[in-house]
PDB file of N, CA and C in Angstrom:
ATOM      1  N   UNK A   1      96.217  85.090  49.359  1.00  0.00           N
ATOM      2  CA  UNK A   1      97.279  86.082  49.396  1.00  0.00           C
ATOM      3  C   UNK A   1      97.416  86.605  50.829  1.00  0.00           C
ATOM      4  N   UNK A   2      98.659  86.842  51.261  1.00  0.00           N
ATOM      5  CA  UNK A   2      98.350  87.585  52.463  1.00  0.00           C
ATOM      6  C   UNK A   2      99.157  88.951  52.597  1.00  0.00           C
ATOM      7  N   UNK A   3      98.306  89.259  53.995  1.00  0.00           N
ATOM      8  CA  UNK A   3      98.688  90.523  53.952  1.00  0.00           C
ATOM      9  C   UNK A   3     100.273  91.279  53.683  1.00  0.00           C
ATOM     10  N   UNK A   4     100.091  92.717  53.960  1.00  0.00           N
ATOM     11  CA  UNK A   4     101.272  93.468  53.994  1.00  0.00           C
ATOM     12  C   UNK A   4     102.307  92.922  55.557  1.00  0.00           C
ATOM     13  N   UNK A   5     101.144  92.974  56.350  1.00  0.00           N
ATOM     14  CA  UNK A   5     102.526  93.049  57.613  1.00  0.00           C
ATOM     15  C   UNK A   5     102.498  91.598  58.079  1.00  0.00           C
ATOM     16  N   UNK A   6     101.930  90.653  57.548  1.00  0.00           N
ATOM     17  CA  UNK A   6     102.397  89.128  57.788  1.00  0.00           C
ATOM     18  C   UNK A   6     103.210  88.576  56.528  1.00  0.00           C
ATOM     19  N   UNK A   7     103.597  89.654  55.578  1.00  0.00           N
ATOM     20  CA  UNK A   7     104.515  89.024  54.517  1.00  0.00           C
ATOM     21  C   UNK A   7     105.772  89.619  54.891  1.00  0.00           C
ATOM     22  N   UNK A   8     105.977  90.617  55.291  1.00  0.00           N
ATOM     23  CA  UNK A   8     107.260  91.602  55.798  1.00  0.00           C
ATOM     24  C   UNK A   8     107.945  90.510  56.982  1.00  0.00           C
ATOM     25  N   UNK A   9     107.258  90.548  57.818  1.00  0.00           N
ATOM     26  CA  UNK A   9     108.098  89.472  58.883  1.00  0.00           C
ATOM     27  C   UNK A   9     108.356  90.628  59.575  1.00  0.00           C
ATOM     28  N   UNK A  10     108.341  91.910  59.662  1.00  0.00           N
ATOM     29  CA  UNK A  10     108.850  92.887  60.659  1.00  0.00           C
ATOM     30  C   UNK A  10     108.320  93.354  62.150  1.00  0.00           C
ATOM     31  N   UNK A  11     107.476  91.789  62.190  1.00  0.00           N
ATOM     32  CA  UNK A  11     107.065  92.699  63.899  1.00  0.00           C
ATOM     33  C   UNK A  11     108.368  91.867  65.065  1.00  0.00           C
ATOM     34  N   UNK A  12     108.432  92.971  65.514  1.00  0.00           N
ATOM     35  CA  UNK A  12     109.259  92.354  66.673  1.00  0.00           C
ATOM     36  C   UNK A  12     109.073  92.292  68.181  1.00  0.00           C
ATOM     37  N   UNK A  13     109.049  91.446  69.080  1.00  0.00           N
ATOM     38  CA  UNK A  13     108.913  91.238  70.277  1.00  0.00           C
ATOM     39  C   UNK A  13     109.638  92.318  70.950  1.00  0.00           C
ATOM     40  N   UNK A  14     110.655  92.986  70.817  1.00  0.00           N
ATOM     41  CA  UNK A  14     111.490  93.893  71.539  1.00  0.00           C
ATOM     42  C   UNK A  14     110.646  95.326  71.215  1.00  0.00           C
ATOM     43  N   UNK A  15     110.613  96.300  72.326  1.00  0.00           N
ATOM     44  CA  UNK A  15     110.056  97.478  72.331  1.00  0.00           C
ATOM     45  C   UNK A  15     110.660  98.174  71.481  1.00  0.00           C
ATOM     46  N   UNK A  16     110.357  99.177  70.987  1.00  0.00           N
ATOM     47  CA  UNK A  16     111.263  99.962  70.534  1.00  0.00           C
ATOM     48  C   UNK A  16     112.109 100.745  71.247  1.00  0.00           C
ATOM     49  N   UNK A  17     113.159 101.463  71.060  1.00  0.00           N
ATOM     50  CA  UNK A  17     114.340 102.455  72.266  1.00  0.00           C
ATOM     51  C   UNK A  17     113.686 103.392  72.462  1.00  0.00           C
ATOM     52  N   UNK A  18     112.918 104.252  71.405  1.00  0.00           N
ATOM     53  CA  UNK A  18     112.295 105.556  72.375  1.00  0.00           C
ATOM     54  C   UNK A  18     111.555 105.058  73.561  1.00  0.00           C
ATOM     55  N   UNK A  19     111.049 103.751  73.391  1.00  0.00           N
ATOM     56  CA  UNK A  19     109.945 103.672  74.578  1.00  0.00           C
ATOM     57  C   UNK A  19     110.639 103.065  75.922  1.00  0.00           C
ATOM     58  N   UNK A  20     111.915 102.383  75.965  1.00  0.00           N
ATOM     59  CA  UNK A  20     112.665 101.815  76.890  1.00  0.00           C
ATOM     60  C   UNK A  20     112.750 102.144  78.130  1.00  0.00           C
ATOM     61  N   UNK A  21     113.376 103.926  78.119  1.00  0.00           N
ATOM     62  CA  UNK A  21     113.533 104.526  79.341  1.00  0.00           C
ATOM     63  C   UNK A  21     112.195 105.267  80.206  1.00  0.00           C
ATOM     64  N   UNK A  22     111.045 105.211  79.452  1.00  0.00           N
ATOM     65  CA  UNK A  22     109.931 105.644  80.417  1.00  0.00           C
ATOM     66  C   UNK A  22     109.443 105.237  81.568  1.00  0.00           C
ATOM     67  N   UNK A  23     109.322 104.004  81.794  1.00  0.00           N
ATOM     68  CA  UNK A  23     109.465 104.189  82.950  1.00  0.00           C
ATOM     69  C   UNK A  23     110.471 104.161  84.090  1.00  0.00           C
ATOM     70  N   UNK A  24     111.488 104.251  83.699  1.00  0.00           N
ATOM     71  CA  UNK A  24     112.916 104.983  84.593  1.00  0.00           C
ATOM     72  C   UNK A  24     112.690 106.397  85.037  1.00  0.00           C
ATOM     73  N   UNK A  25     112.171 106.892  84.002  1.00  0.00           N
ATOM     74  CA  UNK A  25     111.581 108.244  84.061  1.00  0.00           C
ATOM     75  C   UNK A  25     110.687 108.660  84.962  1.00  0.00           C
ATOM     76  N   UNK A  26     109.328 108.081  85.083  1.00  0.00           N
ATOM     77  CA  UNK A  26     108.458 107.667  85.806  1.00  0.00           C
ATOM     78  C   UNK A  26     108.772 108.000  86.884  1.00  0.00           C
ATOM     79  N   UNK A  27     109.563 106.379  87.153  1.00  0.00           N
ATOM     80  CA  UNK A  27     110.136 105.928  88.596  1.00  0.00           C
ATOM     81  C   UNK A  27     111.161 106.887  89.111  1.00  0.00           C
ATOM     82  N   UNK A  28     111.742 108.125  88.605  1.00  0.00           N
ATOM     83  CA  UNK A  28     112.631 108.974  89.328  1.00  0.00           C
ATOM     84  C   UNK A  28     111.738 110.221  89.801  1.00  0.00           C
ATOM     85  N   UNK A  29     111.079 110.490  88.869  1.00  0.00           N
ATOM     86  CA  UNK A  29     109.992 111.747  89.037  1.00  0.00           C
ATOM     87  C   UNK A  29     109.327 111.508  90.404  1.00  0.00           C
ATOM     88  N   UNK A  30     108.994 110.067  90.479  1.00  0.00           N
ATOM     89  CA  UNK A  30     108.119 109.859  91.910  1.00  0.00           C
ATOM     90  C   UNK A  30     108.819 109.516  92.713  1.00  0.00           C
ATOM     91  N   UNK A  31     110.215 109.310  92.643  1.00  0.00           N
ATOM     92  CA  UNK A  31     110.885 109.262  94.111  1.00  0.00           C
ATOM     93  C   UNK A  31     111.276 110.459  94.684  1.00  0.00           C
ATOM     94  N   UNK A  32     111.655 111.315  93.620  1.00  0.00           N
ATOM     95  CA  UNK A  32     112.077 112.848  93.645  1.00  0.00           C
ATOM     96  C   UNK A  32     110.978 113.820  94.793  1.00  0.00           C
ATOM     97  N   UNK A  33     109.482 113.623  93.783  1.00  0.00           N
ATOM     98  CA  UNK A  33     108.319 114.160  94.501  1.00  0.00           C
ATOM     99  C   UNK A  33     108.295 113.079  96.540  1.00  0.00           C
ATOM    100  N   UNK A  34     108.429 112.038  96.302  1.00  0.00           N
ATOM    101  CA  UNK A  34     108.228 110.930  97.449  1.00  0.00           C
ATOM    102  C   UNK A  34     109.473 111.658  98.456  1.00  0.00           C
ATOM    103  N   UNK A  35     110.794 112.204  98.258  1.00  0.00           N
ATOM    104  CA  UNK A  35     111.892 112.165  99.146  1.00  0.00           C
ATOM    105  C   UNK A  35     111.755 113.585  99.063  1.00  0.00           C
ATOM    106  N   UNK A  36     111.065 114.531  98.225  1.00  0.00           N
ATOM    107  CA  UNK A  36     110.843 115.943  98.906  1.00  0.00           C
ATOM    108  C   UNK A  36     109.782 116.060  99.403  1.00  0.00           C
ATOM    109  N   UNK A  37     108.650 115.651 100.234  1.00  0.00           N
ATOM    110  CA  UNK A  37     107.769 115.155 100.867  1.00  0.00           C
ATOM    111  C   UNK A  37     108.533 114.654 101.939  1.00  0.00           C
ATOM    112  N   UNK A  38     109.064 114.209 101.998  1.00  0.00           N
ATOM    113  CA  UNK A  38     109.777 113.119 103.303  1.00  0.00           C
ATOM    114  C   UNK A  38     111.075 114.477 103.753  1.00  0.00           C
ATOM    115  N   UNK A  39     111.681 114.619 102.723  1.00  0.00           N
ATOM    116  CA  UNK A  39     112.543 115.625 103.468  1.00  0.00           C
ATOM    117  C   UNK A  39     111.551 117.141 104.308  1.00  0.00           C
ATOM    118  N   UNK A  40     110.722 117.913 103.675  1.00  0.00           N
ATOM    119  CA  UNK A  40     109.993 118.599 104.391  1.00  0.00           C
ATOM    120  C   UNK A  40     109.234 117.891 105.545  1.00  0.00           C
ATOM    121  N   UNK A  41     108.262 116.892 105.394  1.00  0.00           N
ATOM    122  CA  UNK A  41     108.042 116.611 106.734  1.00  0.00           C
ATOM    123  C   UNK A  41     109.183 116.799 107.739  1.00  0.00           C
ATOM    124  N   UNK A  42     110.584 115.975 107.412  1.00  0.00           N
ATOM    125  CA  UNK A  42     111.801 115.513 108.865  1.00  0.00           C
ATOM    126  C   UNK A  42     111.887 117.664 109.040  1.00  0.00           C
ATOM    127  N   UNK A  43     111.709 118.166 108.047  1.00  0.00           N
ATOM    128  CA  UNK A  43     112.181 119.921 108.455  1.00  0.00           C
ATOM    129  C   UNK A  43     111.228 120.468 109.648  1.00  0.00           C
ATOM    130  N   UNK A  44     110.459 119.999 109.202  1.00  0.00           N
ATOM    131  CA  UNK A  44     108.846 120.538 109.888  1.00  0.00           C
ATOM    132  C   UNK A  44     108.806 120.103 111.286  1.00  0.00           C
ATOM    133  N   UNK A  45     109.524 118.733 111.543  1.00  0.00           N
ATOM    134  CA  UNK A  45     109.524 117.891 112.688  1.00  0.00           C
ATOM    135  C   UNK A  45     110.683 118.287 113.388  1.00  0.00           C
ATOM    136  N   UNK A  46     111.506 118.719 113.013  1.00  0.00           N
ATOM    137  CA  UNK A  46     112.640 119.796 113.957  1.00  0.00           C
ATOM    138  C   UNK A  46     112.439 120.561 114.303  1.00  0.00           C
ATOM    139  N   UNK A  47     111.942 121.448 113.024  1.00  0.00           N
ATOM    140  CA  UNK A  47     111.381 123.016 113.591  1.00  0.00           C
ATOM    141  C   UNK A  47     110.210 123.166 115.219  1.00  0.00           C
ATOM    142  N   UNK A  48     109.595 121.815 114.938  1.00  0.00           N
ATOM    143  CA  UNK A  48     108.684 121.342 116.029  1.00  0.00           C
ATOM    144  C   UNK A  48     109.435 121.338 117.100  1.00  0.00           C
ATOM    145  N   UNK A  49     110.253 120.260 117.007  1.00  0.00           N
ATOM    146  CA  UNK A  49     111.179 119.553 118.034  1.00  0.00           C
ATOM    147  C   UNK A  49     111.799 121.067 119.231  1.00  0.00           C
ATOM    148  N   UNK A  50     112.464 121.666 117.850  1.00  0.00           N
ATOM    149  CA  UNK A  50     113.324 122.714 118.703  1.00  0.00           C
ATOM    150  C   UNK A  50     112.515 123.990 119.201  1.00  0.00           C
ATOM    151  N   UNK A  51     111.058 123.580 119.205  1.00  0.00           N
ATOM    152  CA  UNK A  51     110.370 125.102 120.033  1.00  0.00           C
ATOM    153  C   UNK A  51     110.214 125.962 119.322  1.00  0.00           C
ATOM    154  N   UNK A  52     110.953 125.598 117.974  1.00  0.00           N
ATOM    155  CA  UNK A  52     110.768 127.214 117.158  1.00  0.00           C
ATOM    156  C   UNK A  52     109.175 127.318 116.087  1.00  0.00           C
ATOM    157  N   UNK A  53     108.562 125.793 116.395  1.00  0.00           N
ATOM    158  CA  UNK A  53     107.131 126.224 115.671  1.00  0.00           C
ATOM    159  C   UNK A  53     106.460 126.621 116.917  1.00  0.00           C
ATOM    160  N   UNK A  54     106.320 126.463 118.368  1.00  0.00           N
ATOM    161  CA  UNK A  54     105.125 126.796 119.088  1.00  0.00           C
ATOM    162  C   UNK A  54     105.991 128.328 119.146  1.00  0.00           C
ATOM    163  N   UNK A  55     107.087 129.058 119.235  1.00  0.00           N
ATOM    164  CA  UNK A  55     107.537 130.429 119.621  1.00  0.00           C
ATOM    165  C   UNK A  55     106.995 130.997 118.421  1.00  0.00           C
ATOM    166  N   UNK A  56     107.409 130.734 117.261  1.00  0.00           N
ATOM    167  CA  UNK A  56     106.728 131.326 116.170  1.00  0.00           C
ATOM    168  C   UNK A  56     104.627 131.498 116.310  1.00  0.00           C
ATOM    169  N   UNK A  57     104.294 130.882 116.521  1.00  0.00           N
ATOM    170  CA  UNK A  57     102.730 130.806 116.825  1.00  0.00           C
ATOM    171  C   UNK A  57     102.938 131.686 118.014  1.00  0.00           C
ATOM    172  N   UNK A  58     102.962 131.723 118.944  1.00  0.00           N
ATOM    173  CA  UNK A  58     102.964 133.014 120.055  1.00  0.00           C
ATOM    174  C   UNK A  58     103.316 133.839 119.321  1.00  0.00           C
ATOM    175  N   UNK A  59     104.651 134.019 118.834  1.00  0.00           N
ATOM    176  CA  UNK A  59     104.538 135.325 118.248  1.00  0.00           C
ATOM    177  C   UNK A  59     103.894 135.769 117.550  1.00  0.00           C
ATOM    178  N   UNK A  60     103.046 135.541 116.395  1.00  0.00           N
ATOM    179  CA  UNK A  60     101.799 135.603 115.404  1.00  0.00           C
ATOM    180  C   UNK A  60     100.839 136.051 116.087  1.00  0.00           C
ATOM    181  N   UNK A  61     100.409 135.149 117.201  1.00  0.00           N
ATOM    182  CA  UNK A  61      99.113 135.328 118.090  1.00  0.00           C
ATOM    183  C   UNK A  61      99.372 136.600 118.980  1.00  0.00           C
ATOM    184  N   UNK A  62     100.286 136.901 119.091  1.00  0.00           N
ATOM    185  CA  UNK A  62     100.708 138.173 120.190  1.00  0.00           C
ATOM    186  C   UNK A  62     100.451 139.494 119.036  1.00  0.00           C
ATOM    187  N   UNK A  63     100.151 139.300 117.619  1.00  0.00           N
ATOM    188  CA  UNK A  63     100.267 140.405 116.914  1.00  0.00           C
ATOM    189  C   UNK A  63      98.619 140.617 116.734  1.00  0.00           C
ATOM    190  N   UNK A  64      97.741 139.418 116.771  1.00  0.00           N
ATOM    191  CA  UNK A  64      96.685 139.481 116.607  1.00  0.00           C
ATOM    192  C   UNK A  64      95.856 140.743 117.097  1.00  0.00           C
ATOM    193  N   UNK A  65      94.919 141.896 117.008  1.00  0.00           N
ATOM    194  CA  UNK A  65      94.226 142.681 116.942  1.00  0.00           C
ATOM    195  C   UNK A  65      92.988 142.397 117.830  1.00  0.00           C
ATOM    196  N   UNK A  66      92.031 141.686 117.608  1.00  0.00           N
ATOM    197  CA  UNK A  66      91.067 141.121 118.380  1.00  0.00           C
ATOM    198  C   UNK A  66      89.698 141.637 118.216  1.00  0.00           C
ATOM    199  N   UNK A  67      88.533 141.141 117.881  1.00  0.00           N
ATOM    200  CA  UNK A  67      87.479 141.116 117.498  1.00  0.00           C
ATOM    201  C   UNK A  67      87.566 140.653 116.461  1.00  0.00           C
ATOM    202  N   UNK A  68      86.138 140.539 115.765  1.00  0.00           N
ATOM    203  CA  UNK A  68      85.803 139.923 114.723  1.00  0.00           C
ATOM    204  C   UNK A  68      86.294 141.015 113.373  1.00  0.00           C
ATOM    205  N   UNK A  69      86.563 142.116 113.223  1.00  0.00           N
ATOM    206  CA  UNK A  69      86.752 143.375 112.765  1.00  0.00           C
ATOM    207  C   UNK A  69      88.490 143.533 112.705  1.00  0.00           C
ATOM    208  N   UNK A  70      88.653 143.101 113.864  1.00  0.00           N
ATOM    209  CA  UNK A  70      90.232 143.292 114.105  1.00  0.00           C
ATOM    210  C   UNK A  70      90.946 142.167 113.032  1.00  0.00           C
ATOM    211  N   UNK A  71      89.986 141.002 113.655  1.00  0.00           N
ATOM    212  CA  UNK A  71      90.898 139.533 112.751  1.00  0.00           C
ATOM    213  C   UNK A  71      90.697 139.927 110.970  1.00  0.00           C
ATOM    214  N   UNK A  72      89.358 140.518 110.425  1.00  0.00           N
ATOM    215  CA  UNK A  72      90.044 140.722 109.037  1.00  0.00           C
ATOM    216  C   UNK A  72      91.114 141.832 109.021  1.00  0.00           C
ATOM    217  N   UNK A  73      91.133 143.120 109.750  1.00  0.00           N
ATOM    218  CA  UNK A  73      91.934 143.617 109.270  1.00  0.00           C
ATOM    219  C   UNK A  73      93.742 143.329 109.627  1.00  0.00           C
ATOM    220  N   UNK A  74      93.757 142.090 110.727  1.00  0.00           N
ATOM    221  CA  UNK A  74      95.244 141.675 110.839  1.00  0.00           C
ATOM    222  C   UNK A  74      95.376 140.742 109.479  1.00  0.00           C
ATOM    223  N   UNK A  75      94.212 140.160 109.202  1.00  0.00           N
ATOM    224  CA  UNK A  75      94.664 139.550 107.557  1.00  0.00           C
ATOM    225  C   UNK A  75      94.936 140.225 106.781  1.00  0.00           C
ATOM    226  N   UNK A  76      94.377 140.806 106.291  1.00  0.00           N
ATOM    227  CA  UNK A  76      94.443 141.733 105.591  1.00  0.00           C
ATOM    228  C   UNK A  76      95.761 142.918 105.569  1.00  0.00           C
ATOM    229  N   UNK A  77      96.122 142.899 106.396  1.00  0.00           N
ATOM    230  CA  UNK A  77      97.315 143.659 107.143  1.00  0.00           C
ATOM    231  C   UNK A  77      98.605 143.101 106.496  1.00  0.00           C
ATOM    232  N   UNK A  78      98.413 141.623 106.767  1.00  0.00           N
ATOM    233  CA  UNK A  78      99.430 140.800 106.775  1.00  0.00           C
ATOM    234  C   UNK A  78     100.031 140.835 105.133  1.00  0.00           C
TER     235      UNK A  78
END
């Protein structure tokens, strides 16, 4: 006698549809995360470019307090 699911004939080679689009899914999630990564770096690399990350750091460092006493309380401040 044989079984239940070799008498049915119902297995099929084709996936089923819920499972179709996962990895489309996948594959957008990680380009999404991959091209906002890539877009902040190119931001970061202008901000560089145009002087406005080393002016920003002087200015920070020009607020600094000084000693070991001073630096927690400019953290702390902040």
């Amino acid at each position: 006698m044989r079984s239940r699911t070799e008498s049915t004939g119902c297995r099929s080679k084709v996936p089923l549809r819920k499972d179709q689009g996962q990895a489309t899914v996948e594959f957008a999630l990680v380009l999404l995360a991959f091209l906002a990564v890539v877009a902040g770096l190119g931001a970061l690399a202008d901000f560089g470019r145009s002087g406005a990350l080393s002016n920003h750091a002087a200015y920070g460092a020009s607020h600094h307090v000084g000693g070991e006493t001073g630096a927690w309380a400019d953290v702390l401040a902040y």
